[in-house]
Protein backbone atom coordinates (compact mmCIF):
# COMPACT_ATOMS: atom_id res chain seq x y z
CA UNK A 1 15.53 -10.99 9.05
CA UNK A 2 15.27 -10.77 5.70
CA UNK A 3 14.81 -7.39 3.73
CA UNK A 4 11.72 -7.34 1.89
CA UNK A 5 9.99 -5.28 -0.65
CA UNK A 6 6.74 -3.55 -0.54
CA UNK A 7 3.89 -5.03 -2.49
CA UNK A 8 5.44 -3.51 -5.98
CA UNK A 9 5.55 -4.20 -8.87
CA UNK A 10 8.77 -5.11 -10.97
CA UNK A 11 9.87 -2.77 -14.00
CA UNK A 12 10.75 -6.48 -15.63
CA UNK A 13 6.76 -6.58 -15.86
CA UNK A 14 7.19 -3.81 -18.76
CA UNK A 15 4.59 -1.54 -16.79
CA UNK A 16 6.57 1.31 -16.01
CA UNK A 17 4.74 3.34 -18.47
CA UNK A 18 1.36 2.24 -16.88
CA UNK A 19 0.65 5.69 -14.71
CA UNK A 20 2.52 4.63 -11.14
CA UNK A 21 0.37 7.01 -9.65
CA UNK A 22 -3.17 5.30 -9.89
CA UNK A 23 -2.13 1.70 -8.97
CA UNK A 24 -2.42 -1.68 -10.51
CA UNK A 25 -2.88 -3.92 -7.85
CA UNK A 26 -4.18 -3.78 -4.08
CA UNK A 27 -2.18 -6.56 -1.45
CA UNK A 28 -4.48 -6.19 1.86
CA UNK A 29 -1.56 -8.18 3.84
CA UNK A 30 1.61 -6.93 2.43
CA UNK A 31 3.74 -7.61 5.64
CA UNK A 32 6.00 -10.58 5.72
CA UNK A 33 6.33 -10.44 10.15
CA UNK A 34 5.43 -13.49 11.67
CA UNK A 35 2.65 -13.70 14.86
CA UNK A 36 5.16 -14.06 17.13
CA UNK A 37 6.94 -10.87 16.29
CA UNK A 38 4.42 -8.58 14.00
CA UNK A 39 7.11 -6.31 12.66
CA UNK A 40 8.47 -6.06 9.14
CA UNK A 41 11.21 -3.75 7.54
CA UNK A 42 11.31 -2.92 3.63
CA UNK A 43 13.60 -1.30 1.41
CA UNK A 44 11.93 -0.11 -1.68
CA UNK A 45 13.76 1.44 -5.03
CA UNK A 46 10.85 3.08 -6.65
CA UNK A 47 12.80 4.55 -9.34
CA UNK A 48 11.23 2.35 -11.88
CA UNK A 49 9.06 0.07 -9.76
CA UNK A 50 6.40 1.33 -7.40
CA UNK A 51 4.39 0.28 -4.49
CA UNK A 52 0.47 -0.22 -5.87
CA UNK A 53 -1.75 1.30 -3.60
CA UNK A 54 -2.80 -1.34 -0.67
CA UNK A 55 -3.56 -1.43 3.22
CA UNK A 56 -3.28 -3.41 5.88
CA UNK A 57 -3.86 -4.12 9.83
CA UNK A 58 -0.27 -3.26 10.57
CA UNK A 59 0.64 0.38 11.42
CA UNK A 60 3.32 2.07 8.95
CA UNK A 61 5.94 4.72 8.94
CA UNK A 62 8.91 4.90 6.89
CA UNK A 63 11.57 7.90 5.60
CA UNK A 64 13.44 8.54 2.09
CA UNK A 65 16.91 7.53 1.74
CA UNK A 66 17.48 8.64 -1.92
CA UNK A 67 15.73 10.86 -4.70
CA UNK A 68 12.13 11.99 -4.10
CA UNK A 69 9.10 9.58 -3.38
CA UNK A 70 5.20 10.18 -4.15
CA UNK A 71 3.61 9.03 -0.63
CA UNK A 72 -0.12 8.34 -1.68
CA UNK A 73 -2.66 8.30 0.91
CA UNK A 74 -6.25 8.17 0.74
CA UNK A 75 -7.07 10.79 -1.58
CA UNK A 76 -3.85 13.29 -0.95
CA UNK A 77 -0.35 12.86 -1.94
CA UNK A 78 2.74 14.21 -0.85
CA UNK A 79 6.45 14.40 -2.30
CA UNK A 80 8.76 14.04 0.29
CA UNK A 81 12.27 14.13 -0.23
CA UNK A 82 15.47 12.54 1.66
CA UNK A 83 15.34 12.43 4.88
CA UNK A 84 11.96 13.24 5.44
CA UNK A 85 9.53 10.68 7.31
CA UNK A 86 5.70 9.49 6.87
CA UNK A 87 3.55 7.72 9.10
CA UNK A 88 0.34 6.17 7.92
CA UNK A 89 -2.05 4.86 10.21
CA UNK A 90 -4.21 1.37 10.38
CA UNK A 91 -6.73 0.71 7.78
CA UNK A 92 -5.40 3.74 5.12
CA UNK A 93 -5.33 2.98 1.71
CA UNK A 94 -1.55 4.56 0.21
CA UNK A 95 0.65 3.57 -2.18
CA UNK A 96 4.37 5.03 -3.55
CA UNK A 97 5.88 5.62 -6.43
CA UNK A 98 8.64 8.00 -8.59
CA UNK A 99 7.28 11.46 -9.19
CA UNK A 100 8.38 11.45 -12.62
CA UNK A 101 11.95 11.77 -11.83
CA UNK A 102 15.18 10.60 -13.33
CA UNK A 103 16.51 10.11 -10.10
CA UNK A 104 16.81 7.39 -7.95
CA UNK A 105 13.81 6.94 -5.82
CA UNK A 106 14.26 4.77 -3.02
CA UNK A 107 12.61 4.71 0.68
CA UNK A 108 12.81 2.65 3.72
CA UNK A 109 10.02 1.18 6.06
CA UNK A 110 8.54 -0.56 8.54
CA UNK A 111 5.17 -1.58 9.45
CA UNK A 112 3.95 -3.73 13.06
CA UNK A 113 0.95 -4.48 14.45
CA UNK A 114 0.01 -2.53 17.57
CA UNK A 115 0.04 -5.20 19.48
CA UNK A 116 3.58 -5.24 20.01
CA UNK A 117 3.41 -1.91 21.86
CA UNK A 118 -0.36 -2.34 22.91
CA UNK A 119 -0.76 -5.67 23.88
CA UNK A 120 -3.98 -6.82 24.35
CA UNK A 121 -6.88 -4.67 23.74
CA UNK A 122 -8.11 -4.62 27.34
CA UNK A 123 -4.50 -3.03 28.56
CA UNK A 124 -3.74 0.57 29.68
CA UNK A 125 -1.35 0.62 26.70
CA UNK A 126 -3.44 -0.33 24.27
CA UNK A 127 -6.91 1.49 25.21
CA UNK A 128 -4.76 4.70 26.87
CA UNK A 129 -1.59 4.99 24.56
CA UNK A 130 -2.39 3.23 21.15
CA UNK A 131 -6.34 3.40 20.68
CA UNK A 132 -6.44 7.51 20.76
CA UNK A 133 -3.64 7.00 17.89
CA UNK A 134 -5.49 4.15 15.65
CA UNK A 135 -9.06 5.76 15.78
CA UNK A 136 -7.72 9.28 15.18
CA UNK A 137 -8.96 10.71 11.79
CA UNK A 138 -6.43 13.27 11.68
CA UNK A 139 -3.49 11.25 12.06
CA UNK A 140 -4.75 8.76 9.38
CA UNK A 141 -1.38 9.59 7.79
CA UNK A 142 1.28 12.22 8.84
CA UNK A 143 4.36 13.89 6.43
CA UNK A 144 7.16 15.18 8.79
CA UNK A 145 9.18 16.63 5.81
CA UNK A 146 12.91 17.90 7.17
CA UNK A 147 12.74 21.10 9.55
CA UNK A 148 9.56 19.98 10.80
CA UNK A 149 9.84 20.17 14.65
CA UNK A 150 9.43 16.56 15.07
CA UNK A 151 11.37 14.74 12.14
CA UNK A 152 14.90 14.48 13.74
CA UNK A 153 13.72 12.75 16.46
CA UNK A 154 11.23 10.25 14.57
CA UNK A 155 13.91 9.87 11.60
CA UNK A 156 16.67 8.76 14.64
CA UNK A 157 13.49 6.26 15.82
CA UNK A 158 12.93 4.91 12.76
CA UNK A 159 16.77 4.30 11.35
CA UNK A 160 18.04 2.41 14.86
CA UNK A 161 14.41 0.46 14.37
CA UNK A 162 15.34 -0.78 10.43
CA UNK A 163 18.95 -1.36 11.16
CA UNK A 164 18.05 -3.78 14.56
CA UNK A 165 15.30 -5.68 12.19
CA UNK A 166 17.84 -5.66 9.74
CA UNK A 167 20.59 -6.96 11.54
CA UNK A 168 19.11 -8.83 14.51
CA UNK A 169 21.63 -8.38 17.54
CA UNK A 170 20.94 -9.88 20.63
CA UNK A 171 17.45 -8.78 22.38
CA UNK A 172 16.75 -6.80 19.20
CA UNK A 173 13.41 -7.66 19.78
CA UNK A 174 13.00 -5.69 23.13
CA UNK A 175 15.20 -2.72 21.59
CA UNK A 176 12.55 -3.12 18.76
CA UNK A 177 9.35 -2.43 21.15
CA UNK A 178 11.22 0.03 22.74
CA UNK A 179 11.80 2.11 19.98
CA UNK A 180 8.24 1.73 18.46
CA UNK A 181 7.25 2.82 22.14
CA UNK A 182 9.14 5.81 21.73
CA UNK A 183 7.71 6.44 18.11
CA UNK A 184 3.79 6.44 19.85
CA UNK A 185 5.33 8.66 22.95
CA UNK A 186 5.78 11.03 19.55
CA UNK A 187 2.74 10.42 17.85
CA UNK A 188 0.82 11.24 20.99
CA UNK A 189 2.90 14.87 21.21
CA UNK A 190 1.68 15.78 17.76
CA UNK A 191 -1.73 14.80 17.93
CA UNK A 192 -2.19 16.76 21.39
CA UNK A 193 -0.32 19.57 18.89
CA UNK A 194 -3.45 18.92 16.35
CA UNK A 195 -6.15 18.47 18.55
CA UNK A 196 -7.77 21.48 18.07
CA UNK A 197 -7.74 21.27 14.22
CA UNK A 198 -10.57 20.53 11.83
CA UNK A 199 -11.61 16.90 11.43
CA UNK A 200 -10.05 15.29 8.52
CA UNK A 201 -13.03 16.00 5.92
CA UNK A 202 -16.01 13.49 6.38
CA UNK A 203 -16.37 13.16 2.62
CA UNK A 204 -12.75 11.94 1.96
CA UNK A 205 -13.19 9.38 4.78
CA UNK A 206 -16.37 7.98 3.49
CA UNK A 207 -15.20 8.13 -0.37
CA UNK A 208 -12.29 5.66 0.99
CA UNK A 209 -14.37 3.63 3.13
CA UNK A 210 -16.93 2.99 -0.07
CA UNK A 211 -13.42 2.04 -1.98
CA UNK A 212 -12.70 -0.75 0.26
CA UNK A 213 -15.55 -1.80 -0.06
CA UNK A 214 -15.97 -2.01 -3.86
CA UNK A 215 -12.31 -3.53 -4.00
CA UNK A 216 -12.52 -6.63 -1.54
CA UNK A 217 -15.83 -7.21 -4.18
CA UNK A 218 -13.34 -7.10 -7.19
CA UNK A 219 -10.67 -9.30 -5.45
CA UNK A 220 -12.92 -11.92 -4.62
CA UNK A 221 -14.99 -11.87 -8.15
CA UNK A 222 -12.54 -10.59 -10.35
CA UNK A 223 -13.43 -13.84 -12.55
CA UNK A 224 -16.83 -13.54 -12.80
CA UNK A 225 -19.00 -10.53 -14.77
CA UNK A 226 -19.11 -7.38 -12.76
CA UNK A 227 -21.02 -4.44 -13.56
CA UNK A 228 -20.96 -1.16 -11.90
CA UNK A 229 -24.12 -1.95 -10.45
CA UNK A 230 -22.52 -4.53 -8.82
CA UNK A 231 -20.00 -2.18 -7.38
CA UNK A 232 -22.62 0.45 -6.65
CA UNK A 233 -24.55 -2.25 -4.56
CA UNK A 234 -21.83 -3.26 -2.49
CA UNK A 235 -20.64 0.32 -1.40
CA UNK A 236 -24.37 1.22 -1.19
CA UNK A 237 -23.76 3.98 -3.55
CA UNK A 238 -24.64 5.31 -6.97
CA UNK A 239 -23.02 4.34 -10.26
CA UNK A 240 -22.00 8.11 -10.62
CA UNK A 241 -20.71 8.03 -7.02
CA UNK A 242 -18.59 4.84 -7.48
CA UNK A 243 -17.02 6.47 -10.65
CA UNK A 244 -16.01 9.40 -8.54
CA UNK A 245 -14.96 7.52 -5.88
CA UNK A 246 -12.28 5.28 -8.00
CA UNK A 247 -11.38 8.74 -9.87
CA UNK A 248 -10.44 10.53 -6.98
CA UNK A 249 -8.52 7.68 -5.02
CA UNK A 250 -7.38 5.79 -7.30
CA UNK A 251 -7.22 8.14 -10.35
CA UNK A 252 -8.86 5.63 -12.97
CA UNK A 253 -12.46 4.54 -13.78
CA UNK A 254 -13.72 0.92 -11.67
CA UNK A 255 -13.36 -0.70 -15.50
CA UNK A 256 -9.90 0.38 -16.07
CA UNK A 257 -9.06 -0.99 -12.47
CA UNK A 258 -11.07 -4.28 -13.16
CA UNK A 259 -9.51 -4.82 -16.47
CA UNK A 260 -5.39 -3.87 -15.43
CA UNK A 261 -6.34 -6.29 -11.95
CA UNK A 262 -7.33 -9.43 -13.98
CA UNK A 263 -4.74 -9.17 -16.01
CA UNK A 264 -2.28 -8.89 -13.75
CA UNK A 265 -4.39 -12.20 -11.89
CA UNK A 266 -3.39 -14.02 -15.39
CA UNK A 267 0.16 -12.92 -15.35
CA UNK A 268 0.46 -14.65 -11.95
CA UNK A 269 -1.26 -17.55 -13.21
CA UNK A 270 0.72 -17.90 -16.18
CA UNK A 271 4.06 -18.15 -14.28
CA UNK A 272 2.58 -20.43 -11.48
CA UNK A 273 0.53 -22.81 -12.55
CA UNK A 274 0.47 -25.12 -15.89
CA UNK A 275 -3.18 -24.51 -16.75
CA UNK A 276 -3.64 -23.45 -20.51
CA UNK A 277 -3.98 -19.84 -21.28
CA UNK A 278 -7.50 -20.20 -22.44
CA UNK A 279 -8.21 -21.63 -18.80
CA UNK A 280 -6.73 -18.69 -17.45
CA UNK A 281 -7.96 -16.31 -19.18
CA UNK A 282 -11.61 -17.67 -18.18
CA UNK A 283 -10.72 -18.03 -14.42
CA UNK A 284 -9.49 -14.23 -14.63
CA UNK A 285 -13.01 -12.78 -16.73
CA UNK A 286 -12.05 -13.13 -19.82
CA UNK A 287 -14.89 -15.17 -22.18
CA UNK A 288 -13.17 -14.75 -24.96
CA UNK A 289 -9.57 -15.56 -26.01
CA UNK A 290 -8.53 -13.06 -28.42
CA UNK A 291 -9.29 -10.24 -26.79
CA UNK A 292 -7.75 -12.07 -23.66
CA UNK A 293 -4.26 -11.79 -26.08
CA UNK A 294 -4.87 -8.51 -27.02
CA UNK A 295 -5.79 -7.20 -23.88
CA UNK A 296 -2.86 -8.73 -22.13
CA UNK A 297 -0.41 -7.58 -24.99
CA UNK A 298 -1.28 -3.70 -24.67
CA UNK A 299 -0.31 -3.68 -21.25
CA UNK A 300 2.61 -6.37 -20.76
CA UNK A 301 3.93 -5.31 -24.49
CA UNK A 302 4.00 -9.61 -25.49
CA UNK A 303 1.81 -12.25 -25.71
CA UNK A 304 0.70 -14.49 -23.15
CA UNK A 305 2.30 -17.41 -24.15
CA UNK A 306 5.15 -15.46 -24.79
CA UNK A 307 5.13 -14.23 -20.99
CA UNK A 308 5.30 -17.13 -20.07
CA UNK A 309 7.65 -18.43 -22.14
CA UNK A 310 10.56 -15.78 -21.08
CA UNK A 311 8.85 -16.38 -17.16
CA UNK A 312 9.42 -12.43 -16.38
CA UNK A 313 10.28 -12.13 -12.79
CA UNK A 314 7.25 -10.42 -10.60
């Protein structure tokens, strides 16, 4: 199998100095498996690029190889070092990136749907093993930093897991499921550890919930006008709410989001398709062309035409 990246973006892109930390785009997907086999490994470098805060159906856990990497999740964030190991659960909104450091930052990982340890929904595995894991509010994500009493054994998991995907020997696929079984046998051991801890805080889960919300709006009418009574509408929220909301996820305000998303929408278009940059800049919200230029120039440092002129890699 191939070795993908994460849903990043590329340090060509002359973004780095855009602030990693509060994303620039959302993928929902992000996980090049294929139905017959749901699993997917990655090898990220972060050190200039970074993962933009996303989520997805697929289950995720992954470990640092090199440097330090921010592991973004919901509204915490975590530095974890070499060696140590994240998990983050269905559904969660996280993203990575380099915590300011001239280091290299670079992190391994690998996401599959719980079906291939589950099967179907009406099994013993999935409604005894995997459900209590999925719908779990305090394993929504999980640092296991080095020391930690269970990190050995889910960084051994996790590095024969990558390498099979990687390399594909024969019956890799049943090593595959047998490993991931042996990362829920884990899972299951620490959340009997935690199951007489607080519930993950209520406020944090809704704040989250309202975010993915507001965000499928954006991704779907990016091109059209939208207010943030539009937004507020959707999540079923205040205006004041929805800027908190995007502050304390995300770590900008719903305009700044809207604006650096259509944007990057136009640099897409302007590498893939042969429509004029007027017509892309009015598929992608922007009514008027000059400050279309402009707008795309303070964050990709050259013009559009000129963007795609040089066709920067994405």
């Amino acid at each position: 199998m191939a070795i993908s990246k994460c849903v990043s973006l590329s340090a060509e892109n002359h973004l780095w100095e855009n602030d990693p930390g509060s994303g620039f785009r959302i993928d929902e997907t992000g996980c090049n498996s294929t139905p017959e086999f749901p699993v997917a490994v990655y090898l990220d470098d972060v050190t200039t690029d970074y993962v933009n805060w996303h989520w997805h159906d697929e289950i995720e856990a992954g470990f640092v190889v090199e440097g330090s990497v921010v592991v973004g999740s919901g509204t915490s964030k975590a530095t974890l070092k070499s060696g140590d190991a994240f998990f983050v659960n269905s559904g969660v909104l996280h993203s990575m990136y380099n915590p300011s450091s001239p280091d290299h930052s670079v992190f391994k990982s690998i996401t599959f749907s719980g079906s291939v340890i589950g099967g179907e929904q009406n099994s013993i595995f999935w409604q005894k093993y995997l459900m209590p894991i999925l719908s779990d509010a305090n394993l929504r994500s999980l640092i296991l930093p080095v020391g930690s009493e269970h990190n050995t054994a889910v960084l051994s998991l996790l590095s024969d897991i990558w390498e099979l995907m990687a390399q594909e020997p024969a019956h890799y696929e049943i090593l595959v499921r047998n490993g991931l079984s042996s990362l829920l046998r884990v899972l299951l051991r620490i959340q009997e550890q935690t199951s007489d801890e607080t519930s993950r805080n209520t406020y944090s889960l809704r704040q989250e919930m309202r975010l993915h919300h507001m965000l499928e709006y954006i991704h779907v009418h990016y091109g059209e006008r939208i207010t943030l009574d539009d937004l507020a509408s959707t999540a079923a929220i205040s205006r004041t709410e929805v800027m908190r909301c995007f502050r304390s996820v995300i770590g900008k305000s719903p305009i700044r989001y809207l604006m650096e998303y259509r944007l990057q929408q136009a640099a897409h278009l302007l590498l893939h398709t042969e429509n004029t940059v007027q017509k892309i800049g009015e598929c992608c919200g922007f009514e008027d062309n000059s400050y279309f230029a402009k707008s795309f120039r303070a964050i990709y440092r050259v013009t559009p035409t000129e963007y795609r002129r040089k066709g920067y890699a994405e």
